[in-house]
Protein backbone atom coordinates (compact mmCIF):
# COMPACT_ATOMS: atom_id res chain seq x y z
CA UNK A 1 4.35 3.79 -14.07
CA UNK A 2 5.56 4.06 -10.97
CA UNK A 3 7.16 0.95 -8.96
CA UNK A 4 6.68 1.06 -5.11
CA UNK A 5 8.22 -1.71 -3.22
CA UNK A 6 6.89 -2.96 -0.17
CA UNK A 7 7.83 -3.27 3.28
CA UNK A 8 5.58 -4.72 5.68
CA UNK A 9 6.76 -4.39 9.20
CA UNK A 10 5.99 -7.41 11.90
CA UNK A 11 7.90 -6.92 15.36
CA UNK A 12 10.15 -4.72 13.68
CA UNK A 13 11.15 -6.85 10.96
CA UNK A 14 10.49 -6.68 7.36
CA UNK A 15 7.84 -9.65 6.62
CA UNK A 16 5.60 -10.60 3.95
CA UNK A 17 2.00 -12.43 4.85
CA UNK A 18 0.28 -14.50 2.00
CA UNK A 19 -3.28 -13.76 1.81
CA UNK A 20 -3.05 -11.56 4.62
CA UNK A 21 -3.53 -13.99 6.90
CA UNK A 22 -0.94 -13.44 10.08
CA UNK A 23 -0.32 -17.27 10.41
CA UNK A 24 0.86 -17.80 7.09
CA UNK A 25 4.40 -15.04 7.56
CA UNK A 26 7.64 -15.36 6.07
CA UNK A 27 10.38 -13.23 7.44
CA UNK A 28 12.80 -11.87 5.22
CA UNK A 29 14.84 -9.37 6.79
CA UNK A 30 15.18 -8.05 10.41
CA UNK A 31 16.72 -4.82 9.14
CA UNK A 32 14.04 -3.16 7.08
CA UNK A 33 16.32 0.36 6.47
CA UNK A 34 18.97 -2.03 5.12
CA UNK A 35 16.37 -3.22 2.97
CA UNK A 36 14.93 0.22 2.07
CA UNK A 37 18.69 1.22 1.59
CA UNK A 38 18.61 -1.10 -1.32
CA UNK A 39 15.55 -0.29 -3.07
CA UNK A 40 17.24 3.67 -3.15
CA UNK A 41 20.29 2.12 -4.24
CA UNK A 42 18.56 0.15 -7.47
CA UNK A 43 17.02 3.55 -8.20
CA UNK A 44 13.75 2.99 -6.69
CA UNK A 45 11.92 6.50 -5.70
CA UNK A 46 8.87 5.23 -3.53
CA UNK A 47 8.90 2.88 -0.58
CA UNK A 48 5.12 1.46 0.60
CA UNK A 49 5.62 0.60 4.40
CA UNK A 50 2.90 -1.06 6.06
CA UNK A 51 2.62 -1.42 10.12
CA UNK A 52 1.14 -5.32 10.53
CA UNK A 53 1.56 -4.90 13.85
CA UNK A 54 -0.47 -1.35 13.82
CA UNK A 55 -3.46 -2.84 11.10
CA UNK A 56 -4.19 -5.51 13.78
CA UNK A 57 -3.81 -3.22 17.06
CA UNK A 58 -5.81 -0.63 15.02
CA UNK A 59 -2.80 1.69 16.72
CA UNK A 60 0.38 2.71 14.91
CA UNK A 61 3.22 0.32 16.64
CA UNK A 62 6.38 0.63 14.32
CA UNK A 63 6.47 4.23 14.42
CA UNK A 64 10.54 4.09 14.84
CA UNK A 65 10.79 1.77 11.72
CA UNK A 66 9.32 4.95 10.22
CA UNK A 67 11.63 7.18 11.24
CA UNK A 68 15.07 5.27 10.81
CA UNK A 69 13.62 4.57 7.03
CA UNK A 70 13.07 8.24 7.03
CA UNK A 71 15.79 9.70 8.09
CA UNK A 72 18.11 6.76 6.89
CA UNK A 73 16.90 7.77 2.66
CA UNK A 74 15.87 10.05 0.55
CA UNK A 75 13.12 7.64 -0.43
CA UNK A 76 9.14 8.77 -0.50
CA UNK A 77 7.09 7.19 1.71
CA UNK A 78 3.12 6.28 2.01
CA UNK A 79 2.59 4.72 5.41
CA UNK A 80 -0.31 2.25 6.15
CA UNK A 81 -1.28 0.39 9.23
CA UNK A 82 -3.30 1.43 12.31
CA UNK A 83 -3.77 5.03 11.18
CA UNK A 84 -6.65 5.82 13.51
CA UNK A 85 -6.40 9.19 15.23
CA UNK A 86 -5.16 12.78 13.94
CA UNK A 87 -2.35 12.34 16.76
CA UNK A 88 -1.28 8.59 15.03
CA UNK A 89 -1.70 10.68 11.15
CA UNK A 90 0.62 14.01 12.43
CA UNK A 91 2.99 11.52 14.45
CA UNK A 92 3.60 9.47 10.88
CA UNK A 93 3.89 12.83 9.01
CA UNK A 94 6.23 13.95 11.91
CA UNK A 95 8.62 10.93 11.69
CA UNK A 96 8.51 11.34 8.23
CA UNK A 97 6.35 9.85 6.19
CA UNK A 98 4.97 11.74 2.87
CA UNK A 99 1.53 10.15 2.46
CA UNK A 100 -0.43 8.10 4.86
CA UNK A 101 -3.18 5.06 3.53
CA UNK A 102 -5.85 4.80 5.35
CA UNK A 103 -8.42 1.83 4.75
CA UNK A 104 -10.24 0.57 7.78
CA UNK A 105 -10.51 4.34 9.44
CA UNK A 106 -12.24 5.32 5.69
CA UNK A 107 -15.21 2.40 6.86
CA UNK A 108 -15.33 2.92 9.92
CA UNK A 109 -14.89 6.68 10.61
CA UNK A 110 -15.95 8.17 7.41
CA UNK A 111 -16.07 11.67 9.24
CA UNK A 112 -12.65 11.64 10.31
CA UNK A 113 -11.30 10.31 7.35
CA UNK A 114 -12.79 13.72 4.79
CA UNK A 115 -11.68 16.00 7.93
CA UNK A 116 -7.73 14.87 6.87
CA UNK A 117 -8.43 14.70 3.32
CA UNK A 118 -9.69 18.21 4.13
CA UNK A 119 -7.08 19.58 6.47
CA UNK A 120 -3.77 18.01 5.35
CA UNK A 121 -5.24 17.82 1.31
CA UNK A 122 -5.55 15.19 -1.30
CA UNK A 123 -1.97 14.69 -2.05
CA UNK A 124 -1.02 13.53 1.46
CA UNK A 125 -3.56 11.00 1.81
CA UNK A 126 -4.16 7.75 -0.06
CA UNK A 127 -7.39 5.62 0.04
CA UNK A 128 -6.43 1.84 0.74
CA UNK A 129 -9.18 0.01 -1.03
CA UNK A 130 -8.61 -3.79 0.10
CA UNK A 131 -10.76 -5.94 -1.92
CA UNK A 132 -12.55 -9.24 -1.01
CA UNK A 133 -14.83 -10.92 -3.22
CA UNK A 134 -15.35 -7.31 -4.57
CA UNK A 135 -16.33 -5.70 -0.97
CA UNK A 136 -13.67 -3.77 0.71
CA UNK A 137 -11.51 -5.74 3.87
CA UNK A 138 -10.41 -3.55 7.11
CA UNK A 139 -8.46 -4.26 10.17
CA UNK A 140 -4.91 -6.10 8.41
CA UNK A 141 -8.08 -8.03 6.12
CA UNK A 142 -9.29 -9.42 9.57
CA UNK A 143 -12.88 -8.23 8.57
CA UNK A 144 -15.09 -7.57 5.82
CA UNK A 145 -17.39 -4.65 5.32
CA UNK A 146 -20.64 -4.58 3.45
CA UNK A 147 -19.32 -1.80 0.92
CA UNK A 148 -18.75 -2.45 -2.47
CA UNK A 149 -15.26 -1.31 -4.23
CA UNK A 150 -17.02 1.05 -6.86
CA UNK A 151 -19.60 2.63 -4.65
CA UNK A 152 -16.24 3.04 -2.12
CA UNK A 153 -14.24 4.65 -4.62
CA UNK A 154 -17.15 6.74 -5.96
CA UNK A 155 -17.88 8.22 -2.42
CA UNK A 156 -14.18 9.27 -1.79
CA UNK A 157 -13.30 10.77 -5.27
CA UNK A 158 -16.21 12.72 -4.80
CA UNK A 159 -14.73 14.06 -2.22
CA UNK A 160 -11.48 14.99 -3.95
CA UNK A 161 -9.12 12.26 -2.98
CA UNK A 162 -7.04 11.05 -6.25
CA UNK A 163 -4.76 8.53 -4.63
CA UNK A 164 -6.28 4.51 -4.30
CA UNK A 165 -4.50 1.50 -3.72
CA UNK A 166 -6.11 -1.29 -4.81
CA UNK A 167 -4.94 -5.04 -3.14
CA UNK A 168 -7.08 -8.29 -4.03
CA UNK A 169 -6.22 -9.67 -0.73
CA UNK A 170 -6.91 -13.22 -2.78
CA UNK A 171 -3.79 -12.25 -4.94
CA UNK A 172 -1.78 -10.32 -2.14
CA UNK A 173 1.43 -12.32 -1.37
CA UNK A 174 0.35 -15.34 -3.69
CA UNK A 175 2.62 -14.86 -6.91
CA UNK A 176 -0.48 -15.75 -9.00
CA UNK A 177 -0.44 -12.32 -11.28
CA UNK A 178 -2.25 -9.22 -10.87
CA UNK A 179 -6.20 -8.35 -10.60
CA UNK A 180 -6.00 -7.00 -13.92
CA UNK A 181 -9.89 -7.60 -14.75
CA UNK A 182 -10.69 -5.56 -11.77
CA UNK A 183 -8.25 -2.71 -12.37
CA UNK A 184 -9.50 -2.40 -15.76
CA UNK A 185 -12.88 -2.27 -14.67
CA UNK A 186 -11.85 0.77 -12.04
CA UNK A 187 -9.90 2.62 -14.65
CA UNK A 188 -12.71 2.09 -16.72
CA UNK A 189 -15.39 3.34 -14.25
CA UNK A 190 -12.86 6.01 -12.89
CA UNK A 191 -10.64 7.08 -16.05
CA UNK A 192 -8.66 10.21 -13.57
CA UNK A 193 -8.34 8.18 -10.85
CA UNK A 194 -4.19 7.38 -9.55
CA UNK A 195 -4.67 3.54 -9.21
CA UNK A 196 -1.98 1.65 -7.19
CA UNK A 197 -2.37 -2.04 -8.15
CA UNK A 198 -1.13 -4.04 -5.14
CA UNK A 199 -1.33 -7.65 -5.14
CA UNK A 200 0.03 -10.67 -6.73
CA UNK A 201 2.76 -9.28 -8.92
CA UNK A 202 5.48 -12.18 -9.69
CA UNK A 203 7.70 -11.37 -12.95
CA UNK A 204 8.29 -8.37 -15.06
CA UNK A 205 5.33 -9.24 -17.61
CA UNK A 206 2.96 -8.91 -14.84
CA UNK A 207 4.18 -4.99 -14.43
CA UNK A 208 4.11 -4.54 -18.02
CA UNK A 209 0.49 -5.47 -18.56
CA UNK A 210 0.29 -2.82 -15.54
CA UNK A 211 1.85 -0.08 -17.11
CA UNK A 212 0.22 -1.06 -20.74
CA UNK A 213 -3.48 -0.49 -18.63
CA UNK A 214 -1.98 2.79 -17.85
CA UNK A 215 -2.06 2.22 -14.28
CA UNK A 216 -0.35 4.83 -11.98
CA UNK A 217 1.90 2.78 -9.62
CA UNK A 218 2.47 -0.88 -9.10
CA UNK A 219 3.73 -1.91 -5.40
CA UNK A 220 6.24 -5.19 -5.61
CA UNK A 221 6.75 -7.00 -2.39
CA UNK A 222 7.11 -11.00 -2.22
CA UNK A 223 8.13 -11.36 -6.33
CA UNK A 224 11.60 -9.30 -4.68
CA UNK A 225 12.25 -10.90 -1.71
CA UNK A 226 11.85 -13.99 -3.45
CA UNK A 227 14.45 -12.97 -6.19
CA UNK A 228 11.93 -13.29 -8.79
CA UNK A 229 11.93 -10.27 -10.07
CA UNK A 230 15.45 -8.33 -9.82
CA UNK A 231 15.49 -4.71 -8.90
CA UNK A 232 17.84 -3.52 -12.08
CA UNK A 233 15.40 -4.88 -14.23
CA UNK A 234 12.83 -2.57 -12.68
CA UNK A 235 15.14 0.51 -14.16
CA UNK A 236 13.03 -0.10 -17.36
CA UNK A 237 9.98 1.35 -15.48
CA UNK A 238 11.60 4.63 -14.44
């Protein structure tokens, strides 16, 4: 399984919202390439960097975080937050970035969204399934659509994406454990599907039962800045 810290980027520093709601932040770090510098330096492969700023401006804003991260490691990248246009997707792939997640812009542009997986191919593009109550959340979890996770998921594998991460915006930031009924029930559903739990991961046993369910990835964020989980102990994982 692979682990995939989290940076999520608010005015240019590295943050972490609880519940995604933008008035409950905590700031940890105003130097998210230090930070990044030390997920490389535990042995950590994968960095997931989210633009706050870009979700709610529906516009990619920390572009520069981006690069510096980039060009600062060797670390892979998926990039998430206000994704909207081909120019915002071929600026992020530009400054660096190896996959892009794209959540809101697969609700609410659904024609756009194929034409990337199309053009730039399934490996480059990951489908951010935010989850509500079941029904998938857009805009930073500001809204909530009408569609239903498995009926989402079903309409984009179909179309050859294999890449989803999966956040229970409930659990996101909450240290309360993992969604593991509802990943279970999307592995189940979707047995070749790369799921990316994301959400409420705060000790090691939590990534355990995630790698026992056979799930692809598991992105840390608070459970590390909060020193509850160390990064050597995440060597056991790589």
């Amino acid at each position: 399984m692979q682990i995939i810290p989290a940076i999520d980027i608010i005015g240019g520093k590295c943050v972490r919202l609880t519940k995604g709601d933008y008035n409950q932040k905590t700031e940890y770090n105003d130097n998210p390439l230090a930070v990044a510098k030390e997920f490389e330096a535990a042995g950590i492969q994968r960095l997931h960097l989210v633009d706050l700023d870009g979700a709610k401006a529906k516009k990619v804003v920390n572009l520069d975080v981006l690069q510096s991260i980039a060009e600062g490691t060797n670390l892979t990248i998926d990039f998430g937050g206000g994704v909207q246009s081909t120019d915002d997707l071929k600026a992020v792939f530009e400054a660096g970035a190896s996959q892009i997640t794209g959540g809101s812009i697969a609700i609410k542009n659904e024609a756009l969204f194929t034409e990337w997986i199309d053009e730039f191919g399934a490996e480059k593009i990951i489908l951010g399934a935010d989850v509500k109550d079941e029904h998938i959340a857009i805009h930073g979890w500001q809204e909530s659509s009408e569609k239903h996770i498995f009926d989402f998921l079903e309409h984009y594998l179909a179309k050859g994406l294999k890449y989803v991460i999966c956040t229970d915006v409930s659990k996101d930031g909450a240290l309360q454990g993992t969604s593991n009924l509802l990943y279970q029930n999307i592995l189940d559903r979707f047995p070749n599907i790369k799921l990316i739990a994301s959400g409420g991961v705060s000790q090691l046993e939590d990534l355990q039962i995630l790698e026992e369910m056979n799930v692809y990835g598991a992105i840390v964020g608070k459970a590390i800045y909060e020193q509850r989980i160390n990064l050597k102990d995440l060597k056991q994982f790589q």
